[in-house]
Protein backbone atom coordinates (compact mmCIF):
# COMPACT_ATOMS: atom_id res chain seq x y z
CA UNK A 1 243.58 28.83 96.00
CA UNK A 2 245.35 26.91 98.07
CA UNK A 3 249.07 28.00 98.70
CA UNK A 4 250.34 25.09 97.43
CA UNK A 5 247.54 24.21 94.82
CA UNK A 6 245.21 21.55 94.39
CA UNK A 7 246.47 18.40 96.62
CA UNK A 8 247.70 15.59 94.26
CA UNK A 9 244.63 13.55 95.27
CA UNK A 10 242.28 16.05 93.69
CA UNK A 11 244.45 15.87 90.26
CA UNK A 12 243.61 14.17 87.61
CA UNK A 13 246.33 11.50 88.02
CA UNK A 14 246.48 10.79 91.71
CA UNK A 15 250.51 10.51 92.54
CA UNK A 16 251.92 10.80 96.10
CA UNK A 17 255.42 12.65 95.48
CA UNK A 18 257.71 13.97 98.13
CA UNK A 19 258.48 17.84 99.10
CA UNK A 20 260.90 19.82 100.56
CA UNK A 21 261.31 20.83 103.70
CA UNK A 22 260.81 25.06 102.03
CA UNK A 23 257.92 25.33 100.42
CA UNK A 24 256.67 28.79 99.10
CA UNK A 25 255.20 30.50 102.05
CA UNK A 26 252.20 32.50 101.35
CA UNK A 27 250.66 34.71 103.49
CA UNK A 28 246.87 35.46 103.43
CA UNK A 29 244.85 38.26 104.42
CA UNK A 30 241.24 38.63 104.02
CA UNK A 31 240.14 42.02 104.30
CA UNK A 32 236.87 42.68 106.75
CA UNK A 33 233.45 42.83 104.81
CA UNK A 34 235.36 42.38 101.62
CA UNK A 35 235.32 39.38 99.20
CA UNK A 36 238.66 39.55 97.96
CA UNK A 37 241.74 37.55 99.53
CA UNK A 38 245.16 39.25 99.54
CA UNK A 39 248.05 36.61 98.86
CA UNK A 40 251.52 38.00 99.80
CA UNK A 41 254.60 36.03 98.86
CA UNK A 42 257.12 36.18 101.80
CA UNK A 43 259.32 33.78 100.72
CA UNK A 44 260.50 31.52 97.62
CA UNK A 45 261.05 27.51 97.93
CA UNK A 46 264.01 26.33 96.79
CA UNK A 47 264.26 24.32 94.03
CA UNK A 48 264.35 20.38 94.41
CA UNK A 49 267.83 19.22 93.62
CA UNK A 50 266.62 16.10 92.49
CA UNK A 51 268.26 14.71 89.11
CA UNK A 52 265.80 15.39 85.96
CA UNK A 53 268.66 14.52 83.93
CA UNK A 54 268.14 13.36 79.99
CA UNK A 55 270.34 11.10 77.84
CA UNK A 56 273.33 12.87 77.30
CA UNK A 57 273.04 14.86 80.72
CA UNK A 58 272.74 12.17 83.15
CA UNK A 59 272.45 13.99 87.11
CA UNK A 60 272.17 17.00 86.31
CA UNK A 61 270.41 19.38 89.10
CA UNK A 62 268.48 21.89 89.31
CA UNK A 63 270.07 25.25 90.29
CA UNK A 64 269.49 25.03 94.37
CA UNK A 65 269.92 28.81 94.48
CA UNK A 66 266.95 30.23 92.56
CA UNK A 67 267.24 34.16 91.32
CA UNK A 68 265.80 36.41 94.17
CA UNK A 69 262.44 37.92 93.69
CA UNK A 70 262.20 41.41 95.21
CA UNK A 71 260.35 41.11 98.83
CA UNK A 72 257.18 42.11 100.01
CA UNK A 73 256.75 43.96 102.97
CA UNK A 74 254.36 42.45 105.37
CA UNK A 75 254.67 44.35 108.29
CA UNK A 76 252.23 47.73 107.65
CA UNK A 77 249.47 44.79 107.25
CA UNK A 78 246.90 47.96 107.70
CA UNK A 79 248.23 49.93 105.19
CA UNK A 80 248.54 47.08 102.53
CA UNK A 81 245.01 46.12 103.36
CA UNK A 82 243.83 49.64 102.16
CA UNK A 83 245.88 48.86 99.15
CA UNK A 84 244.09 45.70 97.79
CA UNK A 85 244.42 46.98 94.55
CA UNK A 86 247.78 47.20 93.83
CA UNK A 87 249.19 44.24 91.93
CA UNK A 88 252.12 44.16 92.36
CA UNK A 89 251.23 43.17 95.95
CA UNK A 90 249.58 39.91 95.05
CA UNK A 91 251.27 37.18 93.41
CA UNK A 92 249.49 35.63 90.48
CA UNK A 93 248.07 32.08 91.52
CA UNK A 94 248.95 31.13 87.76
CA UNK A 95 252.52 32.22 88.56
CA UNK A 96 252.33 29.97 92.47
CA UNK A 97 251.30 27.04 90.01
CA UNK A 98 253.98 27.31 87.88
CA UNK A 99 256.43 27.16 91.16
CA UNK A 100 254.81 24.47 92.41
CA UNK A 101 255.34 22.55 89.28
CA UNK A 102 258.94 22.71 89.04
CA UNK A 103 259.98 22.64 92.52
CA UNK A 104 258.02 19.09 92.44
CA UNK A 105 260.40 18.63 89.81
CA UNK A 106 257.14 17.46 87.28
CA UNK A 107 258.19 19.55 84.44
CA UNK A 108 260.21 18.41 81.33
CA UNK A 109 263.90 19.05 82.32
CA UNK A 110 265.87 20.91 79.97
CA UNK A 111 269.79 20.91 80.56
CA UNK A 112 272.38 23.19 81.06
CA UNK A 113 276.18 22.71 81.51
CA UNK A 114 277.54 21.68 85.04
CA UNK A 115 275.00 19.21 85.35
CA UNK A 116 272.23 21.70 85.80
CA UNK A 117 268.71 21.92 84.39
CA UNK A 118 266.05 24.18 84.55
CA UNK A 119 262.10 22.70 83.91
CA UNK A 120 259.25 23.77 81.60
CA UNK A 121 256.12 23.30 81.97
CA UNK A 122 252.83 22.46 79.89
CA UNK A 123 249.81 24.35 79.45
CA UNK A 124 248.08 21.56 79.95
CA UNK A 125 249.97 20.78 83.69
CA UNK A 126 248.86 24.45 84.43
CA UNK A 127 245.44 24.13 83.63
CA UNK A 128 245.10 21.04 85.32
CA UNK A 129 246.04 22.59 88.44
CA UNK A 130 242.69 24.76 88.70
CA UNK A 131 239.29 23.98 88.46
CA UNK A 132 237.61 23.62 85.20
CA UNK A 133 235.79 26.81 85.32
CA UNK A 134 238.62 28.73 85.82
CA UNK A 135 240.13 28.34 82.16
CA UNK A 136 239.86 31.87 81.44
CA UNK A 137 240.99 33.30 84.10
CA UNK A 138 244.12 31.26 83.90
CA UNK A 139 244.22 31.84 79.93
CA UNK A 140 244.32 35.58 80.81
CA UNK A 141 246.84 34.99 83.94
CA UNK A 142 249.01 33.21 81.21
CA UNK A 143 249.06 36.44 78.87
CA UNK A 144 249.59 38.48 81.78
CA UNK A 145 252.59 36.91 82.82
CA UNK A 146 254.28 37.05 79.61
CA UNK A 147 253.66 40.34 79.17
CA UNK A 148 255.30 41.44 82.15
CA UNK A 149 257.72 39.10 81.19
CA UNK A 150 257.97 36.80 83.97
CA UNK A 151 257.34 34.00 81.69
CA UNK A 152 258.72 32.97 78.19
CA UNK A 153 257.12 30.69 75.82
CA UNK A 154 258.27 27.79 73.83
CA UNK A 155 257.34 26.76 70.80
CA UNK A 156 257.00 22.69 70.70
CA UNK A 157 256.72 21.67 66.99
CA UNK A 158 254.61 18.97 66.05
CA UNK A 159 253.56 19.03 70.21
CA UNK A 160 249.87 20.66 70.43
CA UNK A 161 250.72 23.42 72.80
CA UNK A 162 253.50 26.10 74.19
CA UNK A 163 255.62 25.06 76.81
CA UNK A 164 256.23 28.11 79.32
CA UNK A 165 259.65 28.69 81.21
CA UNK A 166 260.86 31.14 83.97
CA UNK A 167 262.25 34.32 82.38
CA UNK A 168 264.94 34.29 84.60
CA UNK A 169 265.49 30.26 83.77
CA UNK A 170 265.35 31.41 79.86
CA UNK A 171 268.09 33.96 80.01
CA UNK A 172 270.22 31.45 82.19
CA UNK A 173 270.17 29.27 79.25
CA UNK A 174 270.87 31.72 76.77
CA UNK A 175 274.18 32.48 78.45
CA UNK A 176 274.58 28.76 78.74
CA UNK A 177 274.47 28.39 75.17
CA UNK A 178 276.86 31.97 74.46
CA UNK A 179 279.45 29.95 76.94
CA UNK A 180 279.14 26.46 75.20
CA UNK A 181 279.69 28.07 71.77
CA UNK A 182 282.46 30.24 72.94
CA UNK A 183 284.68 27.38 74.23
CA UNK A 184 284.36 25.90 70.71
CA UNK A 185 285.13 29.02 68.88
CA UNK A 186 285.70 32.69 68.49
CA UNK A 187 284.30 35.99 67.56
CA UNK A 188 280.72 35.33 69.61
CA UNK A 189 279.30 39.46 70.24
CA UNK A 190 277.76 38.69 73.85
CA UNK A 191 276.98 42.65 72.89
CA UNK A 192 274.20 41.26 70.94
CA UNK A 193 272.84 38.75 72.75
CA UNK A 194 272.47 41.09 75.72
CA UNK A 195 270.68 43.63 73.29
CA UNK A 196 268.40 40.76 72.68
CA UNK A 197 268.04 39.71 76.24
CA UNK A 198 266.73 43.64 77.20
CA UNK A 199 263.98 43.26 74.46
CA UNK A 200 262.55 40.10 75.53
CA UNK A 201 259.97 42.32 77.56
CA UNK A 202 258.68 43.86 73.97
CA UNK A 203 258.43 40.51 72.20
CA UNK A 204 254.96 38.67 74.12
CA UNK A 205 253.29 37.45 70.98
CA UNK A 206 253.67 33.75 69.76
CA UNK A 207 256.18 34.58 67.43
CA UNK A 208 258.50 37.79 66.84
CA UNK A 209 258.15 39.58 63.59
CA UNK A 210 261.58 40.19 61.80
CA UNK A 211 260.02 44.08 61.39
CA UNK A 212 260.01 44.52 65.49
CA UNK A 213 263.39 43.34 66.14
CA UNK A 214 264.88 45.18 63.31
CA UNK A 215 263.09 48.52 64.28
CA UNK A 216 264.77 47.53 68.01
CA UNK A 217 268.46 47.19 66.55
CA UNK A 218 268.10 50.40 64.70
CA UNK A 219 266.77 52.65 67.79
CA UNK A 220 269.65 50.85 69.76
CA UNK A 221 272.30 51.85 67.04
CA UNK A 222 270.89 55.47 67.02
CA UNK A 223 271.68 55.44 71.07
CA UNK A 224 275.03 54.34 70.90
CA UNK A 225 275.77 56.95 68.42
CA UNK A 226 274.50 59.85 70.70
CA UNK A 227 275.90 58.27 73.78
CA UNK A 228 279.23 58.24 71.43
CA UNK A 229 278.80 61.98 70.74
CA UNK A 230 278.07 62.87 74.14
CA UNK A 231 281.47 61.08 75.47
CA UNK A 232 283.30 62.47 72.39
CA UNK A 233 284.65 59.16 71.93
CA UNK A 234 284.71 56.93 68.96
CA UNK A 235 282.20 54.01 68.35
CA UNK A 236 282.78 51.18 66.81
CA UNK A 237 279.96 50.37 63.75
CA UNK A 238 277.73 48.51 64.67
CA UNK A 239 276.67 44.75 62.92
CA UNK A 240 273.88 45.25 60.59
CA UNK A 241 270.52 43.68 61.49
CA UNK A 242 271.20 40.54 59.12
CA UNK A 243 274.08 39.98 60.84
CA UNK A 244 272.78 40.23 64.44
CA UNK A 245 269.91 37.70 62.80
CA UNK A 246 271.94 35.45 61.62
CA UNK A 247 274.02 35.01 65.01
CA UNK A 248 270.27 34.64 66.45
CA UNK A 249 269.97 31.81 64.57
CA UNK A 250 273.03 30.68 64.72
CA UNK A 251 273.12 30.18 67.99
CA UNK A 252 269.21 28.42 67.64
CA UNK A 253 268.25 31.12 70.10
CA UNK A 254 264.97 32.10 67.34
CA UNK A 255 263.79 29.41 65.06
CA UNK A 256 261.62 30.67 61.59
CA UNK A 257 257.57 29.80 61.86
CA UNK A 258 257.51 28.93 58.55
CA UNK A 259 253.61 28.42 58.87
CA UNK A 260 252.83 32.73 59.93
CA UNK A 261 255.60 33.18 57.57
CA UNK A 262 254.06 31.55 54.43
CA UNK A 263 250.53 33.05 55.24
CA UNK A 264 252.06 36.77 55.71
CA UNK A 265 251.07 38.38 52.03
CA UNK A 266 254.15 40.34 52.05
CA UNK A 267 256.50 37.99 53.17
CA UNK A 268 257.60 38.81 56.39
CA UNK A 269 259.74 36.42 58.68
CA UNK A 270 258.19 35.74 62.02
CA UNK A 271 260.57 33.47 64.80
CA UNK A 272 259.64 31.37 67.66
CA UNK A 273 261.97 31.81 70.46
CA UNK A 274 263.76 28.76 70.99
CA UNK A 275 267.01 27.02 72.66
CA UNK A 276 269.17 24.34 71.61
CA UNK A 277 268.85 22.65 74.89
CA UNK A 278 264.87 22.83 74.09
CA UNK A 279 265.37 20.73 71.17
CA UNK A 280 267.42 18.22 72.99
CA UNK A 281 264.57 17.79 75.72
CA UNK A 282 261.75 17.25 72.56
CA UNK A 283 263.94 14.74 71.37
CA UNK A 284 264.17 12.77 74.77
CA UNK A 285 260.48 13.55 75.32
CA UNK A 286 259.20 11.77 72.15
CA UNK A 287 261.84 8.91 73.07
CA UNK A 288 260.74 7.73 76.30
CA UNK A 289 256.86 8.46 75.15
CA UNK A 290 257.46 5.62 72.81
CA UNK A 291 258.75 3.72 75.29
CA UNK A 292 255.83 3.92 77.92
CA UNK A 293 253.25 3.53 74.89
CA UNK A 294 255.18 0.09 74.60
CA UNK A 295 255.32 -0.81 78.49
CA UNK A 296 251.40 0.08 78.39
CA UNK A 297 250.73 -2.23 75.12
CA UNK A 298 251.96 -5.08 76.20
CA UNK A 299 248.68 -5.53 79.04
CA UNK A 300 245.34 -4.45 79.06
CA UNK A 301 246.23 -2.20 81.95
CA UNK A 302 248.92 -1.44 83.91
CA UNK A 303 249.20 -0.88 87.59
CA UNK A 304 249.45 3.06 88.39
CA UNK A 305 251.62 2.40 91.31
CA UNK A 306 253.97 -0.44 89.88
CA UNK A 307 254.88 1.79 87.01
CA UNK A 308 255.65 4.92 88.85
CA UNK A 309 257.94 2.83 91.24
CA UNK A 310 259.47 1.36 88.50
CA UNK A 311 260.21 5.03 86.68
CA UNK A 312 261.49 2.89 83.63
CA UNK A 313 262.57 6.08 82.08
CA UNK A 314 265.02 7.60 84.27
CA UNK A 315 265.41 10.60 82.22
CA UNK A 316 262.28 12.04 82.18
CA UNK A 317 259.37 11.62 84.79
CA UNK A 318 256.88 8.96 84.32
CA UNK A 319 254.55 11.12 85.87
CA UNK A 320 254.94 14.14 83.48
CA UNK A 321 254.60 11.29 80.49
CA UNK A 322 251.30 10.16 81.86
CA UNK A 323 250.24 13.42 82.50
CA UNK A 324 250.69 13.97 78.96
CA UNK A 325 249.08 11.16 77.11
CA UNK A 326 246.27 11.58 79.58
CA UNK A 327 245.95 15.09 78.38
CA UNK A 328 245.99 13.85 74.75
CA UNK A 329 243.28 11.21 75.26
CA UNK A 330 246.35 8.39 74.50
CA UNK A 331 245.76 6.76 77.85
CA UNK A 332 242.99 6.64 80.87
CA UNK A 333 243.02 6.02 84.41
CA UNK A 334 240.85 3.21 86.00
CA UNK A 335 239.85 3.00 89.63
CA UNK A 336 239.03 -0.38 90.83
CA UNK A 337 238.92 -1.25 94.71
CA UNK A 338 242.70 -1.96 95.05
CA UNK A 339 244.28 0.85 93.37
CA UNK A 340 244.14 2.32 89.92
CA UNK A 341 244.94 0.94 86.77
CA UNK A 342 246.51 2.84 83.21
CA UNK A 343 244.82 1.68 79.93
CA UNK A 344 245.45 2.85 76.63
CA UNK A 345 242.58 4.05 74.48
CA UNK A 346 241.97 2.58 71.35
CA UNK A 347 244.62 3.36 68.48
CA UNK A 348 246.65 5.16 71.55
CA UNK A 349 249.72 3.64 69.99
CA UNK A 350 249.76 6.02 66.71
């Protein structure tokens, strides 16, 4: 793959955007009479500090100071070459993709205090990336990364897919939220929501079972009572696992799926991770896809370039909302001699 993906050209909506001046560097190596291509990651872009701002959170930026990855070290190229199997050593393309994405600033922006945001992006905008016949490799890339958890997923409702965020970009907005709450009122345990934050790496399924995080709380207690002994010191007792639940999702930080919950035969509770801020950037999303669905109803097709330049909804890129009801077979693009055209398919407007 290209370092920086497929060109915009080759994409399924053809949009010229601008970059920065750092894209991510990649360096490649192809080893002598072997078929494999070793990618090495010497450097990360920084993030576009473009405004992806929604309603409430007009110019807000994304962070310009992204959190280090650890470096690679290209200078024994030799001995890395005899190394082609360690993974660690190759960055996942999948992963590159996701980069690209949101330093483009063409995910959905999801806000943060101090006029920040961070982005998440669609399966679909990942999978559009790649060739066709790569699905399952980039279906298995996907798992991968969550299970080394280097990505998080998002639930999206009544939305037909996961979103996927940064790990590092999920966490930042978890302490976002703990600091928002706290300058409203008292009594927050951050002990807790750090407790949750070291688990993350155990909970890679769709949902979290209430069982798994309760069996986590427990083993945690049990260590803070030896480490107690062991010091000779006093500890305070700890919450109970309702309570540490109910701050969870108090804080909207887990929302029930009531849908794995109701088929479970004995009842169990199984959460979506979730954000507050999440909900706030549905909420915009669905807003401002009405909107274009009206902008596109009014003709039989719309100029491609004219409503891009126009970016009628300032909040949200008109790119990412084409994107989207391309992906859901709302809308179509047309190529005619002197540029291409958006239609809407028929009963796109429901």
């Amino acid at each position: 793959m290209h370092p920086n993906g497929k060109p915009e050209s080759q994409r399924q909506l053809s949009i010229t955007t601008r970059t920065t001046s750092s894209h991510t560097k990649l360096v490649v190596k192809r080893k002598k009479n072997a078929g494999k291509t070793k990618i090495r990651r010497t450097t990360l872009a920084t993030r576009s500090t473009s405004s992806a701002g929604l309603p409430s959170f007009h110019n807000r930026r994304i962070h310009a100071h992204p959190s280090p990855v650890p470096s690679i070290n290209t200078e024994k190229e030799g001995e890395d070459d005899d190394n082609m199997g360690d993974d660690e050593d190759i960055p996942s393309e999948v992963l590159v993709a996701v980069h690209s994405i949101i330093q483009a600033n063409h995910g959905l922006a999801i806000p943060l205090s101090h006029h920040l945001t961070i982005q998440a992006v669609m399966e679909h905008q990942i999978y559009s990336t790649f060739d066709d016949n790569n699905a399952t490799n980039i279906h298995r890339d996907l798992l991968e990364l969550v299970h080394t958890n280097k990505l998080r997923q998002l639930y999206c409702q009544d939305k037909s897919s996961f979103a996927y965020v940064l790990t590092n970009d999920f966490c930042r907005a978890v302490w976002d939220t703990v600091s928002a709450r706290k300058a409203q009122q008292h009594g927050i345990d951050e002990e807790l929501v750090a407790w949750f934050l070291s688990n993350l790496h155990l909970w890679t399924g769709r949902n979290v079972p209430q069982s798994a995080m309760e069996i986590q709380w427990e083993s945690y207690c049990t260590e803070c009572k030896k480490d107690s002994l062991k010091k000779k010191s006093s500890e305070e007792a700890k919450p109970s696992f309702h309570e540490v639940l109910h701050l969870l999702l108090d804080l909207n930080l887990l929302i029930r799926d009531t849908q794995q919950s109701a088929l479970n035969s004995y009842q169990e509770n199984h959460f979506f991770l979730w954000l507050p801020q999440w909900a706030i950037a549905l909420k915009a999303w669905n807003d401002a896809r009405k909107q274009l669905l009206a902008v596109l109803a009014r003709g039989k097709e719309t100029s491609t370039m004219n409503l891009l330049r126009k970016n009628r909804h300032t909040h949200i890129s008109t790119q990412f909302l084409l994107q989207d009801l391309i992906h859901k077979g709302k809308a179509t693009i047309i190529q005619r001699p002197f540029g291409s055209f958006v239609q809407l398919v028929k009963d796109a407007g429901r």
